[in-house]
Protein backbone atom coordinates (compact mmCIF):
# COMPACT_ATOMS: atom_id res chain seq x y z
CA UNK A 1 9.08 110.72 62.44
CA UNK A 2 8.59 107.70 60.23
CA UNK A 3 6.03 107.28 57.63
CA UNK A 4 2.65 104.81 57.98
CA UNK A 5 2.63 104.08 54.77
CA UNK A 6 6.10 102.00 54.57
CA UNK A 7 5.47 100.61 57.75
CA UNK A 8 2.19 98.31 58.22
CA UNK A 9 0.67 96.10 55.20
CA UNK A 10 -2.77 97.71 54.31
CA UNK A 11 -5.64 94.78 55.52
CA UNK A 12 -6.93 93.37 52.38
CA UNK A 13 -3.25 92.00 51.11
CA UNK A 14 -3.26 90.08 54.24
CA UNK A 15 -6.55 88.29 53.56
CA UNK A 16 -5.83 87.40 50.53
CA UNK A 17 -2.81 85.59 51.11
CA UNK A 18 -4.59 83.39 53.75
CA UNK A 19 -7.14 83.12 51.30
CA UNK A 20 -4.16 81.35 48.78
CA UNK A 21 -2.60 79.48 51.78
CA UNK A 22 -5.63 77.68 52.65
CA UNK A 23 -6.71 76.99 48.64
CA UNK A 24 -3.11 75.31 48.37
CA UNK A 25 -3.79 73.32 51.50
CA UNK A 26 -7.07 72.24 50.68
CA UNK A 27 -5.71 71.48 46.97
CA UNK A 28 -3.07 69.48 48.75
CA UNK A 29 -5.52 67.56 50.79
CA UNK A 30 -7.96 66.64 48.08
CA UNK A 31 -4.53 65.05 45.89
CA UNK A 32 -3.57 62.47 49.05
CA UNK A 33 -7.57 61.77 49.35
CA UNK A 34 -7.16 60.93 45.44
CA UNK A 35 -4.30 59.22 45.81
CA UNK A 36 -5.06 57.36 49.10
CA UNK A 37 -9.00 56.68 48.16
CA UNK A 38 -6.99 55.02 44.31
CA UNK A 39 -4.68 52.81 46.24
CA UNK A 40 -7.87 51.33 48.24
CA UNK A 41 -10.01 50.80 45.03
CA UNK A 42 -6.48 49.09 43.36
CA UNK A 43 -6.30 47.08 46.26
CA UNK A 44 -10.00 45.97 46.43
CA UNK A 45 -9.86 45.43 42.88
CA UNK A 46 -6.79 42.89 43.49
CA UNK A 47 -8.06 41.46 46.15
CA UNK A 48 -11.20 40.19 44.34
CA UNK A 49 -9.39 39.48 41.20
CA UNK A 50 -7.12 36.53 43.74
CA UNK A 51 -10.60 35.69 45.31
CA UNK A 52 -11.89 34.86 41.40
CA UNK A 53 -8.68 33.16 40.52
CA UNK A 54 -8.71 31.00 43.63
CA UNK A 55 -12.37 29.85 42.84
CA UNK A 56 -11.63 27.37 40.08
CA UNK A 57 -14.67 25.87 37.92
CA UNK A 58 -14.28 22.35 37.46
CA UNK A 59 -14.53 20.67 33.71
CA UNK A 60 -17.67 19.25 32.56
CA UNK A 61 -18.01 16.39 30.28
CA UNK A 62 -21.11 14.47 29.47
CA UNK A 63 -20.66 10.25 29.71
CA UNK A 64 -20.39 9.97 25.93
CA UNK A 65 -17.39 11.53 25.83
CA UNK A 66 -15.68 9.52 28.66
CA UNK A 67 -15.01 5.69 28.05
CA UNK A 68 -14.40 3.03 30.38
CA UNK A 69 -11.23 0.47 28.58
CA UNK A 70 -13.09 -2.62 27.14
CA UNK A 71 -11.72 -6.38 26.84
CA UNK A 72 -11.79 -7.51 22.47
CA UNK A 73 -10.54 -9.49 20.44
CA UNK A 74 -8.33 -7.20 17.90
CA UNK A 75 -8.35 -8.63 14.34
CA UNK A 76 -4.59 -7.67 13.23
CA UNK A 77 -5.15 -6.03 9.67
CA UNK A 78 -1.85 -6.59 7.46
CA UNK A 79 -2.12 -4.07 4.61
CA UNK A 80 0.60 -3.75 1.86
CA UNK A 81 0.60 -2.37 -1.60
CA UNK A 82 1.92 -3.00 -5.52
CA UNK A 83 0.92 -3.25 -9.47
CA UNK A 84 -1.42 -6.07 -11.17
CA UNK A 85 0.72 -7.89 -12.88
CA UNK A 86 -0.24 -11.00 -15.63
CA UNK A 87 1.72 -14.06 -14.88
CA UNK A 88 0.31 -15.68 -18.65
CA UNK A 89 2.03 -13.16 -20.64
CA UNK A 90 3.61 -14.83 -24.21
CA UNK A 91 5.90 -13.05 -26.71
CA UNK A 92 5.60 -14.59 -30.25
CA UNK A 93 8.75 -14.24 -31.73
CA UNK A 94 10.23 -14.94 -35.07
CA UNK A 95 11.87 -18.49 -35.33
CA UNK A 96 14.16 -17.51 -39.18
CA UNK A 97 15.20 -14.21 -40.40
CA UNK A 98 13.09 -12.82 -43.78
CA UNK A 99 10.43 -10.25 -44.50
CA UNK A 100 7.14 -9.99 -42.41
CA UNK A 101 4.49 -9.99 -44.93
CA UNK A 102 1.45 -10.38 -42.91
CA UNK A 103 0.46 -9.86 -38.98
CA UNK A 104 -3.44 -9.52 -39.07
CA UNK A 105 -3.55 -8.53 -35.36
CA UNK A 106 -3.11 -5.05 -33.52
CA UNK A 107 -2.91 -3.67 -29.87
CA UNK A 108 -6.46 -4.90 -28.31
CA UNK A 109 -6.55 -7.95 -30.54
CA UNK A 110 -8.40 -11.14 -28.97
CA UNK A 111 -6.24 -14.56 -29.93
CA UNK A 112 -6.41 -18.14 -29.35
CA UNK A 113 -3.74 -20.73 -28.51
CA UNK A 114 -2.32 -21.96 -31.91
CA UNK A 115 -4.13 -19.27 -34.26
CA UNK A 116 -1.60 -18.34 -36.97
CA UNK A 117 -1.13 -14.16 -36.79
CA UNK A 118 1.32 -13.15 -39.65
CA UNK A 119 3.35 -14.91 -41.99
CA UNK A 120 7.82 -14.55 -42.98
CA UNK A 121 8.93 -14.64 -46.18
CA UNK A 122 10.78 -18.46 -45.68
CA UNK A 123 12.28 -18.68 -49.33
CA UNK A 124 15.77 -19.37 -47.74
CA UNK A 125 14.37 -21.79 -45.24
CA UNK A 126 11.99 -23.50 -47.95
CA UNK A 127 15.25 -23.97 -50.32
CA UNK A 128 16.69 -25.06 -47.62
CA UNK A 129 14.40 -27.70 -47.28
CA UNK A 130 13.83 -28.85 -50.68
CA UNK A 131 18.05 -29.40 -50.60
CA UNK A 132 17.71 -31.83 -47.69
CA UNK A 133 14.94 -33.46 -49.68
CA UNK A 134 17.23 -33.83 -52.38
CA UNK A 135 19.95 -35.28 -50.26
CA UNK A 136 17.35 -37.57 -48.77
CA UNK A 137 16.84 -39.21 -51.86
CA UNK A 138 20.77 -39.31 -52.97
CA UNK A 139 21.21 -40.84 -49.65
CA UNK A 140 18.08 -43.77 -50.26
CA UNK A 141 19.93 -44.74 -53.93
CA UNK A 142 23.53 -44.83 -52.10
CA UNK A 143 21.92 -47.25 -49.40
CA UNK A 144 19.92 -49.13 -51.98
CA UNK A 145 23.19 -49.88 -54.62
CA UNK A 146 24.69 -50.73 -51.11
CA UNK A 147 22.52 -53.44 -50.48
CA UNK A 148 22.40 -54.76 -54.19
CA UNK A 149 26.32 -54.91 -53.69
CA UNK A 150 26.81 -56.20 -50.50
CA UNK A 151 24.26 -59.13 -51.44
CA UNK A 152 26.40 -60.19 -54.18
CA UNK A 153 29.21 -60.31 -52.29
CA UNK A 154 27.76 -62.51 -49.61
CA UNK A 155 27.28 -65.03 -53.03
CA UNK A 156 30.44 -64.36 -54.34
CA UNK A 157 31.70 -65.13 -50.52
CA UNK A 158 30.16 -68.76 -50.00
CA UNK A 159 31.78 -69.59 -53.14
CA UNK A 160 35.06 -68.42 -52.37
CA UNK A 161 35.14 -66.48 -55.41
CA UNK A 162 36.12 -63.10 -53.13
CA UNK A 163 38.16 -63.18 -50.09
CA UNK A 164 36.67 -62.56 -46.69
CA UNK A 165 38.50 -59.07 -46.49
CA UNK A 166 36.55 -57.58 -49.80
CA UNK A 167 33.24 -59.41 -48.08
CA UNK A 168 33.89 -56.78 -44.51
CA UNK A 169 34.55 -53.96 -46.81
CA UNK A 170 31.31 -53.88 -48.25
CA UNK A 171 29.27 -54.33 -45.10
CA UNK A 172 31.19 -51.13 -43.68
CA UNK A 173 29.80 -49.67 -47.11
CA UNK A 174 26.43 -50.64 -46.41
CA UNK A 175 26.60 -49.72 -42.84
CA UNK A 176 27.88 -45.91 -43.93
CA UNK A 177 25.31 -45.69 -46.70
CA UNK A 178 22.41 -46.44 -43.71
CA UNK A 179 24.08 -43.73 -41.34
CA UNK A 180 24.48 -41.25 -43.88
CA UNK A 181 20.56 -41.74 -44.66
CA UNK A 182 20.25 -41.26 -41.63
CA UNK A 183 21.94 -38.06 -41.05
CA UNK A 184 19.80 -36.50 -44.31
CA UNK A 185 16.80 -37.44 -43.14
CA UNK A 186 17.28 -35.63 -39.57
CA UNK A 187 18.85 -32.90 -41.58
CA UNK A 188 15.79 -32.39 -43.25
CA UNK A 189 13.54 -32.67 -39.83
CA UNK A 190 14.80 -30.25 -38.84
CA UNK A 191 14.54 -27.83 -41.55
CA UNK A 192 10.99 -29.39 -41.83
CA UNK A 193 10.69 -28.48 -37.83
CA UNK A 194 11.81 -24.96 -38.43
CA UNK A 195 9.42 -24.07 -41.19
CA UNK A 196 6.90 -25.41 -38.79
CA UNK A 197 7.91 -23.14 -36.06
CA UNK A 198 8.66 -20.58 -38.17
CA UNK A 199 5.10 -19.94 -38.42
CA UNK A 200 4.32 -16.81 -36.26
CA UNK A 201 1.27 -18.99 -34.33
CA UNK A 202 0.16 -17.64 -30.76
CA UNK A 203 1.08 -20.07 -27.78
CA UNK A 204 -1.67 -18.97 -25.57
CA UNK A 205 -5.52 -17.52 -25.66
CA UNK A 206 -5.81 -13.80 -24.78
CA UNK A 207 -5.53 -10.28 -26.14
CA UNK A 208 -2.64 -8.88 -28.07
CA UNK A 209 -0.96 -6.12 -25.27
CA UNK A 210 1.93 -4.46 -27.78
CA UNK A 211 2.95 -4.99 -31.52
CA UNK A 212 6.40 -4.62 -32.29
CA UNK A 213 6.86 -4.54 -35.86
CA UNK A 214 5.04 -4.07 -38.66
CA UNK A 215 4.63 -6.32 -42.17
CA UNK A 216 7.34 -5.26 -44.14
CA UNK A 217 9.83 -4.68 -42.03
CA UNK A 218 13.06 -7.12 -42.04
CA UNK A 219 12.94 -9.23 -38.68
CA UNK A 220 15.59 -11.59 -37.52
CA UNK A 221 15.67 -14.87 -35.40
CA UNK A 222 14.30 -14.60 -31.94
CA UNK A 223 12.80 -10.94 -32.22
CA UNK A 224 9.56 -10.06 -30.67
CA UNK A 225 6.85 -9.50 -32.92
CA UNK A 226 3.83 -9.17 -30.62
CA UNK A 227 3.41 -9.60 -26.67
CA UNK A 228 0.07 -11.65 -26.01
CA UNK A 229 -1.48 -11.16 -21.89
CA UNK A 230 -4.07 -13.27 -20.44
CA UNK A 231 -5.85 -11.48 -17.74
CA UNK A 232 -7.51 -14.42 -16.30
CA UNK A 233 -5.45 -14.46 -13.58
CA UNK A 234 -3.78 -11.36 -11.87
CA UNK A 235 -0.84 -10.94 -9.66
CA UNK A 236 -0.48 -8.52 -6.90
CA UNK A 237 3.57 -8.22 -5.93
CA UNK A 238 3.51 -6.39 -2.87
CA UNK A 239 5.84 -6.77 0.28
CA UNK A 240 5.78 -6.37 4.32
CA UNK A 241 7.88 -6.39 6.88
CA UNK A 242 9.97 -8.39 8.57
CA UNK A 243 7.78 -8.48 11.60
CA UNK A 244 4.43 -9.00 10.18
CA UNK A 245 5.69 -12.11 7.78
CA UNK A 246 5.13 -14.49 10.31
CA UNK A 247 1.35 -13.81 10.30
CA UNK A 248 0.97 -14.86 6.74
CA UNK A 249 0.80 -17.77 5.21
CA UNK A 250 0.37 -19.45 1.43
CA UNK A 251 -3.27 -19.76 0.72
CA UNK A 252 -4.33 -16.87 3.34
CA UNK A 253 -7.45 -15.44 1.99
CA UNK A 254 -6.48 -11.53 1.31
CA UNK A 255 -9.32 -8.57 0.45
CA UNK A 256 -8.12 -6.57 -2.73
CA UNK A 257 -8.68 -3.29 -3.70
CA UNK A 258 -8.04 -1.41 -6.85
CA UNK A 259 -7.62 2.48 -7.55
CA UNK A 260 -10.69 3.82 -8.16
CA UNK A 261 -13.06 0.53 -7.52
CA UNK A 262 -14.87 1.02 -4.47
CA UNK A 263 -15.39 -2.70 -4.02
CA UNK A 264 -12.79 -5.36 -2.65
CA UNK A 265 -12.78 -8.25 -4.14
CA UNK A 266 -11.25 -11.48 -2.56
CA UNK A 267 -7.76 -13.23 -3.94
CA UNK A 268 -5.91 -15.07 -1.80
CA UNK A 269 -1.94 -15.41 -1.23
CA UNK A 270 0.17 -17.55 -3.41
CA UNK A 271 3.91 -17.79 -2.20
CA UNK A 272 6.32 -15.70 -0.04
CA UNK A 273 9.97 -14.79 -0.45
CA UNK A 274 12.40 -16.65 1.66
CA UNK A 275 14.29 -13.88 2.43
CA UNK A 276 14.56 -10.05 3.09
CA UNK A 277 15.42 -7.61 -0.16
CA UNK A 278 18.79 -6.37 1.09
CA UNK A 279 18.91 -3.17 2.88
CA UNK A 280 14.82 -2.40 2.92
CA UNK A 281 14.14 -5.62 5.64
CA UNK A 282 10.92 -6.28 3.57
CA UNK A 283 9.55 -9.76 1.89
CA UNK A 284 8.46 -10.17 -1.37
CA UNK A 285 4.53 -11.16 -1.13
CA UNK A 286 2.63 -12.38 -4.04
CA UNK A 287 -1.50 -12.26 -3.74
CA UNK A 288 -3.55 -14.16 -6.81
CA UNK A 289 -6.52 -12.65 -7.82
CA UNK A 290 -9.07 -14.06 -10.33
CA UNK A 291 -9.90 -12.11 -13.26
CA UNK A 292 -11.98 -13.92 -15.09
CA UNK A 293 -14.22 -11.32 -16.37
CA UNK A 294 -11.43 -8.91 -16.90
CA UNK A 295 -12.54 -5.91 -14.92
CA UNK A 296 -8.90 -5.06 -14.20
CA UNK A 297 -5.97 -4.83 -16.12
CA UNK A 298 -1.95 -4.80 -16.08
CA UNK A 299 -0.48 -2.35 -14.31
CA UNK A 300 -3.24 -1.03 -12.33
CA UNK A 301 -2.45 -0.03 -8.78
CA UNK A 302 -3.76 -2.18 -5.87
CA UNK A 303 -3.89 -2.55 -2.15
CA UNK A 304 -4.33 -5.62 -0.09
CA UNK A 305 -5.33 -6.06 3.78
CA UNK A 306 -5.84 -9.89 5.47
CA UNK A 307 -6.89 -10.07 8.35
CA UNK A 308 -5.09 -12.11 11.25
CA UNK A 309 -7.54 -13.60 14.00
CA UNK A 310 -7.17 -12.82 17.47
CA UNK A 311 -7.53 -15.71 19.85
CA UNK A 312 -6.81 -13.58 22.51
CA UNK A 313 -9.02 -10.51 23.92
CA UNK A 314 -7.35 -7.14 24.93
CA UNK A 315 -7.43 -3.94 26.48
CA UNK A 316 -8.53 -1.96 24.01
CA UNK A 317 -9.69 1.95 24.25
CA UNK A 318 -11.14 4.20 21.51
CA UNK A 319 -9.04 6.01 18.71
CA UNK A 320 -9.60 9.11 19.82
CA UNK A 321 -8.18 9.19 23.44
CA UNK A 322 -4.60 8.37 22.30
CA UNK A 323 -2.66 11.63 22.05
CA UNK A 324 1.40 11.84 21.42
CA UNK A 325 3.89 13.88 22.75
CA UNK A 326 7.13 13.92 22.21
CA UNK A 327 7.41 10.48 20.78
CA UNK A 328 5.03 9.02 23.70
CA UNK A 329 1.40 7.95 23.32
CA UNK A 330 -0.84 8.44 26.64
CA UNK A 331 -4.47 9.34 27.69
CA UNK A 332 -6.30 11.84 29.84
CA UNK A 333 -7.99 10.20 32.66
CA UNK A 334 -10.12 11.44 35.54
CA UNK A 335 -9.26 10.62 38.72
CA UNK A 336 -10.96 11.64 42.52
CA UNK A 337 -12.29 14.33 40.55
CA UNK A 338 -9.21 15.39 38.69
CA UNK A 339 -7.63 14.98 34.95
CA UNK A 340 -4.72 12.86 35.02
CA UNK A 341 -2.40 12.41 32.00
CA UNK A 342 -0.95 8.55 31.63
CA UNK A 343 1.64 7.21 29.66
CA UNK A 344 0.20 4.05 27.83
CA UNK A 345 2.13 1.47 25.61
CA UNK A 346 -0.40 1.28 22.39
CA UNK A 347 -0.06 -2.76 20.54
CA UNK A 348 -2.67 -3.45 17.56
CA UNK A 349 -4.81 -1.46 16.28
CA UNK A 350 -8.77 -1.81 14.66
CA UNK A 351 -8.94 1.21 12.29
CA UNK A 352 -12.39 -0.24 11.13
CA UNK A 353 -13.63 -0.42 14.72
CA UNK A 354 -11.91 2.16 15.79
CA UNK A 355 -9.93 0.76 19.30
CA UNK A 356 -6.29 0.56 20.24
CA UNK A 357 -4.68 -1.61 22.60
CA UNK A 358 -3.29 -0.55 25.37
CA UNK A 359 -0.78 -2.97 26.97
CA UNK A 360 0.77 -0.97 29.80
CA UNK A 361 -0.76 1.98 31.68
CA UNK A 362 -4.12 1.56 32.41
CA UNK A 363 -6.25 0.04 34.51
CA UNK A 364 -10.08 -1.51 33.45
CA UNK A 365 -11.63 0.36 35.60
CA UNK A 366 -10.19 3.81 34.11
CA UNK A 367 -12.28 6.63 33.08
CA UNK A 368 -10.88 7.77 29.95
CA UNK A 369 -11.83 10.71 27.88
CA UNK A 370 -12.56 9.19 24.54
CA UNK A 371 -11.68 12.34 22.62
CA UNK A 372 -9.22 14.98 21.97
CA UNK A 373 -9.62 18.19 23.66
CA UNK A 374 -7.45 20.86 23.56
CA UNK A 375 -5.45 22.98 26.60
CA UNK A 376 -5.80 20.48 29.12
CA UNK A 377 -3.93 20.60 32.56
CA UNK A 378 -3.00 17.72 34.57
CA UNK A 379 -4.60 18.12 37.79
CA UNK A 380 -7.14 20.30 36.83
CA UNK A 381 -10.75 19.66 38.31
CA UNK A 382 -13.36 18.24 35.85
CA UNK A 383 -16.67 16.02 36.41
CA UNK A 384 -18.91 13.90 34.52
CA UNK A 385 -22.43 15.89 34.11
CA UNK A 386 -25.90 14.83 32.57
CA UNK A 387 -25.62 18.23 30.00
CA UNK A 388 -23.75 20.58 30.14
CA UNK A 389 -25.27 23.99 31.32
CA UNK A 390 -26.71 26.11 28.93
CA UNK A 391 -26.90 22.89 25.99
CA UNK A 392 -30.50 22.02 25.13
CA UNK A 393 -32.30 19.16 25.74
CA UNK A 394 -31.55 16.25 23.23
CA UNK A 395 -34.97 15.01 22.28
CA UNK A 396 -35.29 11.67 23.39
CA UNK A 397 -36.31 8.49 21.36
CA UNK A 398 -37.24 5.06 22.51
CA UNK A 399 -34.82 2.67 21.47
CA UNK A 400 -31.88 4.85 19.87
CA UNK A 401 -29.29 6.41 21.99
CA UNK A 402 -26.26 8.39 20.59
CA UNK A 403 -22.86 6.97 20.44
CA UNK A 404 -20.05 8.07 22.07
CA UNK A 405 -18.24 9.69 18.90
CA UNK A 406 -21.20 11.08 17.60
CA UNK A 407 -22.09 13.17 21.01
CA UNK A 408 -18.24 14.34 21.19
CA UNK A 409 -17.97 15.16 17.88
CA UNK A 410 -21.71 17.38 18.27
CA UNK A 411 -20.68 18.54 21.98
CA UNK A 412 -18.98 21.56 22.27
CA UNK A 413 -16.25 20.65 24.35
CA UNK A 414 -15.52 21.11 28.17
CA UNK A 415 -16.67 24.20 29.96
CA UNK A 416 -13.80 25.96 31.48
């Protein structure tokens, strides 16, 4: 007889297993609910994500910062660069070697044409002098005894008391006493002409620019004793290029002007080099300035534009739509409500009135945007508005209206 108790599973084990078996279920059921009601939500979520992305907002700009190309004359401005130089610049130097005793001017020193500055020690020169004197006067009695012979013997002659012979030989004695006067008294011009010169006298008016010795010292022929610089006239030595030489011409009028003068002043060009400086391609250019009042000096730095008429009027657009990449220049334009990048061939440009020329690329009836903005896609939709949303009212004024650059420059920049 078998035992109960081994046999059957007592009654409240069994419930409680269902009672785990349905937990897991329902545990297992509420996970793919998760799971399933997370995948619906992603999917929602991605769905309206592509709806936002496919709704694209267009690009606002306002009409000052879109510009329509303009027809102009454009002035071509020729700008190159150099020193002031003085063109009247003397150096006194000494005519005899001696002693320098005297120089009564200095660096700074005002002169005049012909004032006498310093003065050599000319003993040497003086003797000199005094010898050919001497010979002079030797020379005078030689041509004088001469004379008193060679008119006896033309007496002596027409009596026959001296053979024609002896009558030829004294002429050729009075003809050598008269050359050999002559030779002493050009001898002592010239001494004469070197003590003159000697003299250490300035050949020009204007202001003593370097000294370069000092009394005392020993100086010999032909060295510099003091440079003299008239800066009535200044020289600007500049050059261009090879391409813009043909716009200039001698007696162009140029604007000049100098480091730190905020003023140009007007000088006009004096001659051109015939020909290139090997292996730069540029051309000497020399502008004359007047300087009468010497506000400049020497060696100050200078720059010089002239400006080349325009006969002709071009396309022109402002400075600020021209962008460059890689090497090209172009501009963004809008077109059927779109922004479309051109390539544009740029020619002369107005940095004063701010345009470029635009040879090839564009049309005149182009709406360009006259400034840079950044991250800009061809094709991308954009408009022309009154304001742009959310900007406040500009307060309005009779009779003024903003310019273009000022409103781009204030504007924020296109609403994306």
């Amino acid at each position: 007889m078998k035992n109960p108790t081994h046999d059957a599973v007592p009654a409240h084990k069994s419930g409680r297993r269902r009672s785990v078996l349905v937990i897991g279920v329902l545990m297992v059921l509420a996970a793919l609910a998760f799971v399933v009601m997370q995948n619906l939500r992603d999917k929602a979520e991605k769905e309206r994500a592509e709806a936002r992305a496919k709704e694209i907002v267009p690009l606002e700009f306002v009409a000052t910062e879109v510009a329509r190309p303009l027809r102009a004359a454009m002035p071509l401005t020729i700008e190159f660069s150099g020193p002031l130089v003085a063109p009247r610049t003397a150096i006194v130097r000494a005519k005899a070697a001696g002693t320098l005793l005297t120089l009564s001017v200095a660096e700074g020193s005002r002169v005049k044409a012909g004032q006498v500055i310093g003065e050599i020690d000319l003993a040497d020169l003086q003797s000199r002098v005094a010898d050919r004197a001497a010979g002079v006067e030797s020379a005078q009695a030689n041509l004088a005894e001469a004379e008193r012979q060679h008119t006896a013997n033309v007496g002596l002659a027409a009596q026959s008391f001296i053979s024609p012979t002896a009558l030829q030989s004294s002429q050729a004695k009075l003809d050598a006493a008269r050359a050999q006067l002559k030779s002493a008294q050009a001898q002592l011009s010239t001494s004469r002409v070197g003590v003159r010169e000697a003299a250490l006298a300035v050949p020009i008016s204007g202001i003593v620019g370097k000294r370069h010795v000092v009394p005392g010292e020993k100086v010999s022929a032909e060295q510099q004793i003091v440079t003299v610089v008239d800066l009535g006239v200044l020289e600007l030595a500049g050059t261009v290029g090879t391409h813009e030489v043909s716009q200039l011409k001698p007696g162009q009028p140029v604007s000049v002007r100098v480091e730190n003068d905020s003023v140009a002043v007007p000088g006009r060009i004096d001659r051109i080099a015939p020909a290139a400086e090997t292996g730069t391609r540029a051309i000497g250019v020399v502008v004359v300035l007047d300087n009468q009042g010497e506000r400049f000096r020497a060696g100050q730095y200078a720059q010089a534009k002239v400006a080349v008429a325009d006969a002709a009027e071009r396309l022109t657009v402002p400075t600020g739509a021209i962008g460059q990449a890689s090497g090209q220049d172009f501009v963004w334009t809008l077109e059927k409500g779109a922004l479309v990048r051109r390539i544009v061939v740029t020619g002369r440009r107005d940095a004063a009135g701010g345009r470029v020329e635009v040879s090839a690329g564009l049309t005149p009836d182009a709406q360009v945007l006259a400034a840079r903005f950044d991250n800009l896609k061809e094709g991308a939709p954009a408009k022309i508005v009154a304001r742009r949303a959310g900007a406040p009212e500009a307060p309005s004024a009779a009779g003024s209206t903003p310019s273009a650059s000022a409103a781009a420059s204030a504007a924020p920049g296109p609403r994306f």
